[in-house]
C-alpha atoms as a PDB file:
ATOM      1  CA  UNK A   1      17.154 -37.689 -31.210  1.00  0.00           C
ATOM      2  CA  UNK A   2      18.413 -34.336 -29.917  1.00  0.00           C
ATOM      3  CA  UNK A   3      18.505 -33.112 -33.486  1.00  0.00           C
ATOM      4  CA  UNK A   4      15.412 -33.883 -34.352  1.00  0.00           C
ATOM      5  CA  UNK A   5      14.628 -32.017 -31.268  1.00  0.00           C
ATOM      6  CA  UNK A   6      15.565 -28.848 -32.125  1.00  0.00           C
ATOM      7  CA  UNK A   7      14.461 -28.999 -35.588  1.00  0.00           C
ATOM      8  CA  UNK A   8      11.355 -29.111 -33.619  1.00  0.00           C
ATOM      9  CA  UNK A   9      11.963 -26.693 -30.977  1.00  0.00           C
ATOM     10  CA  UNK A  10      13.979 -23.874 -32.384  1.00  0.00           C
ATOM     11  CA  UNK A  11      11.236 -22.861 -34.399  1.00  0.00           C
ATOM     12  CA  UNK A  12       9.056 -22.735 -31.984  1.00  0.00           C
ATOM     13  CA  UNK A  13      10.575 -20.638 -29.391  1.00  0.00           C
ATOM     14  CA  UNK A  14      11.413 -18.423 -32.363  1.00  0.00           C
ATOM     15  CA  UNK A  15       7.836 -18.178 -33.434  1.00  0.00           C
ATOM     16  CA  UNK A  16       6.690 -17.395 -30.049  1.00  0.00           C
ATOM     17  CA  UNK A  17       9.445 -14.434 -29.533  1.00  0.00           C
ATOM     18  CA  UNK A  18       8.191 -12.715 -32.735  1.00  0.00           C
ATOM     19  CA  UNK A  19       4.704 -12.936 -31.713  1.00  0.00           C
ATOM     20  CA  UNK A  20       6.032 -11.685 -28.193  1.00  0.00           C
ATOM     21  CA  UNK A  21       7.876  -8.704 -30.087  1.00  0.00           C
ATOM     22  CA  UNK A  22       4.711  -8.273 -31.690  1.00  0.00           C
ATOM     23  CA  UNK A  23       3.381  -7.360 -28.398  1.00  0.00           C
ATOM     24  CA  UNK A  24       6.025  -5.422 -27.486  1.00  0.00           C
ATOM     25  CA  UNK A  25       5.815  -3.026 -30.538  1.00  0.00           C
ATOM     26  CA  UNK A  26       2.336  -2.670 -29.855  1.00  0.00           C
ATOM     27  CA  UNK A  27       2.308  -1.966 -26.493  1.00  0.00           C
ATOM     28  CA  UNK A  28       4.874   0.377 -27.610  1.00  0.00           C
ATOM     29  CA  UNK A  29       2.624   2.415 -30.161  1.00  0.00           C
ATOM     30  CA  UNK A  30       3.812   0.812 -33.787  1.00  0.00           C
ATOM     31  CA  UNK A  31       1.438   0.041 -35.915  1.00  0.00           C
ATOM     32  CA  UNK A  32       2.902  -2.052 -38.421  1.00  0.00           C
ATOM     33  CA  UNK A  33       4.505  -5.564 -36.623  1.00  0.00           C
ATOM     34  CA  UNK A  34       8.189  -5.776 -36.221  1.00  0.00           C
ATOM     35  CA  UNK A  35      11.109  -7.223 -38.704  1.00  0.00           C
ATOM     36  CA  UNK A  36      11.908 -11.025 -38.246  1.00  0.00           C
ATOM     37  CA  UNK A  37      15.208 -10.674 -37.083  1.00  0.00           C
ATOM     38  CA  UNK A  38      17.609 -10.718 -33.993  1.00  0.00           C
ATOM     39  CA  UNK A  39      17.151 -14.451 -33.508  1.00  0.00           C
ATOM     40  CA  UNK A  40      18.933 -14.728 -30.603  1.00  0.00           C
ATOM     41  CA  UNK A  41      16.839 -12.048 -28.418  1.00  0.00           C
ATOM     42  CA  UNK A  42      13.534 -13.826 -30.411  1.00  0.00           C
ATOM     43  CA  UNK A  43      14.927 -17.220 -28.942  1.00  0.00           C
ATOM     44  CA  UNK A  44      15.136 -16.005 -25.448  1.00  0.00           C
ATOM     45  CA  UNK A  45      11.989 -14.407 -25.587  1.00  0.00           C
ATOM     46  CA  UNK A  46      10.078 -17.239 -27.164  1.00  0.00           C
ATOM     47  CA  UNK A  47      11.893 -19.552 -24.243  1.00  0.00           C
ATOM     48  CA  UNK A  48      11.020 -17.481 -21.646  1.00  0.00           C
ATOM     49  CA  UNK A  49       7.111 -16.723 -23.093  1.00  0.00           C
ATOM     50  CA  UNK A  50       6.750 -20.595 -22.868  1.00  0.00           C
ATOM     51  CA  UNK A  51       8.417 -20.328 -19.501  1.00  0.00           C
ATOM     52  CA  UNK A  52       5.984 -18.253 -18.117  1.00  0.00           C
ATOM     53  CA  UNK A  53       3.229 -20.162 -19.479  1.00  0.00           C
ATOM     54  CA  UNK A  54       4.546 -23.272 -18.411  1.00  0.00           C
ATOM     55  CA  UNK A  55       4.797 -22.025 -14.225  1.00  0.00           C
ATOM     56  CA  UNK A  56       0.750 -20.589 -14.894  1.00  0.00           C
ATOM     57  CA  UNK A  57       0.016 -23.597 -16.334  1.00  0.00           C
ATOM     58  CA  UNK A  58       1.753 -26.494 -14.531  1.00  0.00           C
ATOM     59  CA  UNK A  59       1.256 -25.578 -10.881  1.00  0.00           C
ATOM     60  CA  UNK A  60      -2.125 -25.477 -10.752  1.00  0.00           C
ATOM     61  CA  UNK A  61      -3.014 -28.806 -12.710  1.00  0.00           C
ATOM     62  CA  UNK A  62      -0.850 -30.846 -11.132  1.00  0.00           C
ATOM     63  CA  UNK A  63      -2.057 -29.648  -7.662  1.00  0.00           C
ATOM     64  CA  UNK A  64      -5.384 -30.264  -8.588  1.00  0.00           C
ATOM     65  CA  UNK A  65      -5.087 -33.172 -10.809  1.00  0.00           C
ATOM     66  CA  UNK A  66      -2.862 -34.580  -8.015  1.00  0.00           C
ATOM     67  CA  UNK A  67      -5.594 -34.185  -5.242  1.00  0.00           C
ATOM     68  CA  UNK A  68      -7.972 -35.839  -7.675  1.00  0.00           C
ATOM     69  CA  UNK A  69      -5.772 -38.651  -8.683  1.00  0.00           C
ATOM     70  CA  UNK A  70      -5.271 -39.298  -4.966  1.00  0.00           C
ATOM     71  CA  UNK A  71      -8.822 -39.797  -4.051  1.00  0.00           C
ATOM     72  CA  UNK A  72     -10.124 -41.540  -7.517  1.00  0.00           C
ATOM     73  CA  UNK A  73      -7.320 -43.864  -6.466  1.00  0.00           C
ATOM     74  CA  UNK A  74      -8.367 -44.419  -2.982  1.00  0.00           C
ATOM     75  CA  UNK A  75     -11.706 -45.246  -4.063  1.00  0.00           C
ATOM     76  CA  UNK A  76     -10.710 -47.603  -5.959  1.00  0.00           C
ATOM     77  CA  UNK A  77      -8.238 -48.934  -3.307  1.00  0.00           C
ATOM     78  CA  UNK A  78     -11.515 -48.694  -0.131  1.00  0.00           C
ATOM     79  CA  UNK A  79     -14.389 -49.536  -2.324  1.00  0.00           C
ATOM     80  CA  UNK A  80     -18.170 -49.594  -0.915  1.00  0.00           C
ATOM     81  CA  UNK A  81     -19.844 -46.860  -0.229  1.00  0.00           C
ATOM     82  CA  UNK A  82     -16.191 -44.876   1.624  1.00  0.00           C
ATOM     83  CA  UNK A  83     -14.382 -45.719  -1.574  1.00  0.00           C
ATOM     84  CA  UNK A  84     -17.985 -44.240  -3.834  1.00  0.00           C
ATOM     85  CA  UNK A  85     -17.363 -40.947  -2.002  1.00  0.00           C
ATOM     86  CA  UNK A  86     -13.570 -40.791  -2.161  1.00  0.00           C
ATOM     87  CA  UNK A  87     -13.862 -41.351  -6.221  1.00  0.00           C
ATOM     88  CA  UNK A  88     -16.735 -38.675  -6.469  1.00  0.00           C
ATOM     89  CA  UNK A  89     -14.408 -35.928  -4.219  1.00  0.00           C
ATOM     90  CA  UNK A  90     -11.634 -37.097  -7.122  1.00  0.00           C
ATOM     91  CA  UNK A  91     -13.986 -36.480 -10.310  1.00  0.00           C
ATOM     92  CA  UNK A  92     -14.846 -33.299  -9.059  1.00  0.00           C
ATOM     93  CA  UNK A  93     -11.601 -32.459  -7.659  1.00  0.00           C
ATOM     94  CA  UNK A  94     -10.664 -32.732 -11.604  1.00  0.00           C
ATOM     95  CA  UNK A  95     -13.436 -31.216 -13.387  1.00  0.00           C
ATOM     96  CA  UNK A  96     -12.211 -27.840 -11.359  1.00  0.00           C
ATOM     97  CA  UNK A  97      -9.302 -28.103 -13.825  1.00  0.00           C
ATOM     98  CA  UNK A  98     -12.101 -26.841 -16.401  1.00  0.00           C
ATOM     99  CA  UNK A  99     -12.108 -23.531 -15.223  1.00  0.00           C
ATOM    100  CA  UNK A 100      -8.989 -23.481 -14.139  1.00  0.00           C
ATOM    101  CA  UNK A 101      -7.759 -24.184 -17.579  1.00  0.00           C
ATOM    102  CA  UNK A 102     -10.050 -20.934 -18.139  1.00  0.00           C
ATOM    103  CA  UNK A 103      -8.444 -18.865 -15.829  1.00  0.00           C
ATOM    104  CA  UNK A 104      -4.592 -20.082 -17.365  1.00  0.00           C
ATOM    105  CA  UNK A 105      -6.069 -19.122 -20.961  1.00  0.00           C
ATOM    106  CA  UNK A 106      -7.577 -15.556 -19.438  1.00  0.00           C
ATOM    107  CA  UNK A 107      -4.064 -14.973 -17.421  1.00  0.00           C
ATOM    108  CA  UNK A 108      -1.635 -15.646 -19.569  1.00  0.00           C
ATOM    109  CA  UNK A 109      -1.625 -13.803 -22.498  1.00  0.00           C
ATOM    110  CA  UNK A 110      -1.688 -10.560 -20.017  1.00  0.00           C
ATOM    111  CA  UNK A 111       1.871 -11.985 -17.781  1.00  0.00           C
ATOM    112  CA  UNK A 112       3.174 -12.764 -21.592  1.00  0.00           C
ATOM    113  CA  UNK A 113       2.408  -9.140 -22.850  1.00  0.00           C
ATOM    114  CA  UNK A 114       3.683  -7.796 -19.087  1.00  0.00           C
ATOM    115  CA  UNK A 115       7.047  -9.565 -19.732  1.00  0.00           C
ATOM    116  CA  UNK A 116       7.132  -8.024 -23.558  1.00  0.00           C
ATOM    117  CA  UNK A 117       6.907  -4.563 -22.030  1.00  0.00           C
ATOM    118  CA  UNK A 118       8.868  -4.643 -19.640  1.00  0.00           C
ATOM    119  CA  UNK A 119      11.274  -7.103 -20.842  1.00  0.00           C
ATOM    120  CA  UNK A 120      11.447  -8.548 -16.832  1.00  0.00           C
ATOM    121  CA  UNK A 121      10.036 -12.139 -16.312  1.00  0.00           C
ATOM    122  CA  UNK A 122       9.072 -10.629 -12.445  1.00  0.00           C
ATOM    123  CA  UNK A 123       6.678  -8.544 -14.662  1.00  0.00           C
ATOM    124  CA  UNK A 124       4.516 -11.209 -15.352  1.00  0.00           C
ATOM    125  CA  UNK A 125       4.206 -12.079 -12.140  1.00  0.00           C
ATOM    126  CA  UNK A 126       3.401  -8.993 -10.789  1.00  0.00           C
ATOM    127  CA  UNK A 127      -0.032  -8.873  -9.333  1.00  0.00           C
ATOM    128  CA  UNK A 128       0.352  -4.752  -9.252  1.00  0.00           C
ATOM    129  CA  UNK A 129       1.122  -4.897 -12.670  1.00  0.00           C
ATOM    130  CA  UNK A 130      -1.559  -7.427 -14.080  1.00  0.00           C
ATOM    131  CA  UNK A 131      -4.533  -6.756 -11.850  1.00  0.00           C
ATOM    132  CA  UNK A 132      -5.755  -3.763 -14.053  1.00  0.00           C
ATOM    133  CA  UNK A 133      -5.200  -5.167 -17.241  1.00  0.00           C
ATOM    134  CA  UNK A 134      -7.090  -8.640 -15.987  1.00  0.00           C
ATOM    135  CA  UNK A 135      -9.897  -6.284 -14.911  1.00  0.00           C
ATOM    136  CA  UNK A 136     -10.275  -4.227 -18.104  1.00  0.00           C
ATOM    137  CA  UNK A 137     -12.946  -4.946 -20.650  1.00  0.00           C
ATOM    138  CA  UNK A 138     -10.668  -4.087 -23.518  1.00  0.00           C
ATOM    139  CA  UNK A 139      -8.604  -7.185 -22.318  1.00  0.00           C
ATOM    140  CA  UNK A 140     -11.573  -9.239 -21.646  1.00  0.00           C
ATOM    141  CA  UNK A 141     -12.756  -8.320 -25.212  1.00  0.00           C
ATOM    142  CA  UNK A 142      -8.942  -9.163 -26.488  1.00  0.00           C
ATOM    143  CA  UNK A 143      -9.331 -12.614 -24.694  1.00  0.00           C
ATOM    144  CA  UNK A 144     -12.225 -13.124 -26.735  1.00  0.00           C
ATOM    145  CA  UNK A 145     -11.616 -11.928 -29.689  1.00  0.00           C
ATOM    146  CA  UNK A 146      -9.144 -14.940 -30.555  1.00  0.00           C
ATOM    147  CA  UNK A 147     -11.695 -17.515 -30.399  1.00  0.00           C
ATOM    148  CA  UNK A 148     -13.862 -16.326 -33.229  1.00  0.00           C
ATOM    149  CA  UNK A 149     -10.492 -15.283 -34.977  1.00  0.00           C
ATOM    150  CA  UNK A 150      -9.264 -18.955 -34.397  1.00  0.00           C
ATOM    151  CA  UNK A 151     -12.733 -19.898 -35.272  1.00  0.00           C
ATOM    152  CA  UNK A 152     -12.128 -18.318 -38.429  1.00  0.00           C
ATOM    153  CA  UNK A 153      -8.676 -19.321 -39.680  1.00  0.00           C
ATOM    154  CA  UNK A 154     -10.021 -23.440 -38.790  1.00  0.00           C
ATOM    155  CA  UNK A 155     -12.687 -22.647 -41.166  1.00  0.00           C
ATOM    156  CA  UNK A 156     -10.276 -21.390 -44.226  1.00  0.00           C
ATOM    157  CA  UNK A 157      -7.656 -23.929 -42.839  1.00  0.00           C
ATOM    158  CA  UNK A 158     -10.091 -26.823 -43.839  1.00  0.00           C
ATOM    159  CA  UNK A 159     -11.135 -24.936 -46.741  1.00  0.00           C
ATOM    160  CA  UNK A 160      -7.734 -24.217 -47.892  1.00  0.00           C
ATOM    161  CA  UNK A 161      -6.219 -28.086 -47.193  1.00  0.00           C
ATOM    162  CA  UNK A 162      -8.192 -29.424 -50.035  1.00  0.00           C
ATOM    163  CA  UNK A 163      -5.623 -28.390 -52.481  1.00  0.00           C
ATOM    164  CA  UNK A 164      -2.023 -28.727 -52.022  1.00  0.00           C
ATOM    165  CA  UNK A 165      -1.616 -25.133 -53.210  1.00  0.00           C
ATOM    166  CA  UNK A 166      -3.624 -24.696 -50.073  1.00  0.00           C
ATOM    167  CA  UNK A 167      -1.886 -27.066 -47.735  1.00  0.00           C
ATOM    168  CA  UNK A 168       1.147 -24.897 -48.460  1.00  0.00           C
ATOM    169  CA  UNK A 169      -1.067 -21.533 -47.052  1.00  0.00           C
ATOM    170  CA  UNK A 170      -1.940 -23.088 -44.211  1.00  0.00           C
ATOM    171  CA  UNK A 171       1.211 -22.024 -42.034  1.00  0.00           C
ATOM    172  CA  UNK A 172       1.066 -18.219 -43.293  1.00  0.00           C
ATOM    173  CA  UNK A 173      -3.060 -18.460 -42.585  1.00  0.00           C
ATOM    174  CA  UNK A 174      -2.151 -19.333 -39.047  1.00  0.00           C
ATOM    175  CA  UNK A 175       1.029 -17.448 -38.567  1.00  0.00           C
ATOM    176  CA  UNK A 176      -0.572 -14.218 -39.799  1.00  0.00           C
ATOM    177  CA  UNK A 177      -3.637 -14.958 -37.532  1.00  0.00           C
ATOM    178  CA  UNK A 178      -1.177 -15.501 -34.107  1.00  0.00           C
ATOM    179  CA  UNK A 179      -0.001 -11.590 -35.482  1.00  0.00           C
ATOM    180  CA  UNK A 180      -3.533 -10.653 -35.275  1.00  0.00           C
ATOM    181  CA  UNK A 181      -4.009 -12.327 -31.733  1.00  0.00           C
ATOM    182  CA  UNK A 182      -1.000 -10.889 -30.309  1.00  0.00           C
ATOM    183  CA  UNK A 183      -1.371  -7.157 -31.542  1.00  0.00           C
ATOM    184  CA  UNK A 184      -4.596  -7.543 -29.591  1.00  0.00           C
ATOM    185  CA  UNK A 185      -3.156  -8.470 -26.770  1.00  0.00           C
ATOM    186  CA  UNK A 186      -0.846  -5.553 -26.679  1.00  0.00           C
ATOM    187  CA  UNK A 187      -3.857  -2.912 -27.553  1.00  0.00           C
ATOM    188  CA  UNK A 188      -5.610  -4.227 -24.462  1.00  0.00           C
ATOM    189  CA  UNK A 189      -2.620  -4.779 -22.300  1.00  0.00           C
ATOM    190  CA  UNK A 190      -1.419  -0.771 -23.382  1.00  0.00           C
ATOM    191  CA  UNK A 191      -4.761   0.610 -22.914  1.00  0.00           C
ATOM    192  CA  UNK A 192      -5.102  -1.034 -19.256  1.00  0.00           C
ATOM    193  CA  UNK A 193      -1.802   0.641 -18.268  1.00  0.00           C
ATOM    194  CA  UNK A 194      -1.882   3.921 -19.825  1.00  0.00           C
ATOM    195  CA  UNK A 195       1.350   4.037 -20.917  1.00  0.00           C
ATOM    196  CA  UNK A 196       4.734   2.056 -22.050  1.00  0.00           C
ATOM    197  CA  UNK A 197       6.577   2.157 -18.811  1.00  0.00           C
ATOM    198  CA  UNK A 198       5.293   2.321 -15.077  1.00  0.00           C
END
């Protein structure tokens, strides 16, 4: 079971450290993305990039799915009109995990491209450090921009999976398009700060 595992997982903390170089070079001022290799420093950063978006990610939903799990399940429990109320307070209580969810997606990418540049998980928890990027419309437009670009690659993904030559495109389609997402990312994040290092 552990194998199969990391057949799973290895990859994809490897993927996300390249796309996290990615960042890095671009917040750095390359324009052309980085060489696949180092493994071991794209391991740790790909483990520590999921890391990150695990803590922005985890806290708040189970806080807030908790509270609403608590009352839908005391309304059940009371019933009548107390136990009405109590499971109402718990369906809103998790419909605020919408935006929420929202927020995660809007925040992350900026602590994941703080962390690339200055290679410091504190980084991307730095409120000094994220609060202009967060606030900049080139990251706003950056956030964005991956929707219609992941818009996009669904469209030539489905287009592309009728064949099998296609099927086997499908990866690189995506992979290159995670490149594209990422290298924005970094253009907003360097453009919000100014500069490589604070």
């Amino acid at each position: 079971m552990l194998a199969i595992l990391s057949i799973l997982v290895l990859p994809a903390f490897l993927l996300f450290g390249y796309l996290v170089a990615v960042a890095r070079d671009t917040i750095a001022g390359a324009d052309e993305p980085p060489e696949f290799a180092n493994w071991g420093e794209l391991l740790k950063d790909g483990f520590v990039a999921i890391i990150i978006s695990l803590i922005y990610s985890i806290v708040p939903v189970v806080v807030i799915g908790g509270i609403g799990a608590v009352f839908l399940s005391g309304g059940s429990a009371v019933g009548g009109d107390g136990g009405g109320l109590l499971a109402g307070v718990g369906v809103l209580s998790i419909l605020l995990l919408i935006p929420i969810f929202f927020l995660i997606y809007y925040i992350v990418p900026a602590a994941i491209s703080a962390y690339a540049d200055q290679n410091a998980i504190g980084a991307a928890f730095s409120l000094e450090r994220l609060k202009p990027v967060l606030l900049s419309s080139s990251y706003l437009v950056a956030v964005l921009s991956p929707i219609i670009v992941g818009v996009a690659i669904q469209v030539a993904t489905a287009i592309l999976s009728i064949t099998v030559v296609g099927l086997i495109l499908v990866p690189f389609l995506q992979f290159y398009g995670n490149i594209a997402i990422f290298r924005m990312f970094g253009n907003a994040y360097q453009k919000s700060t100014n500069s490589h290092t604070y």
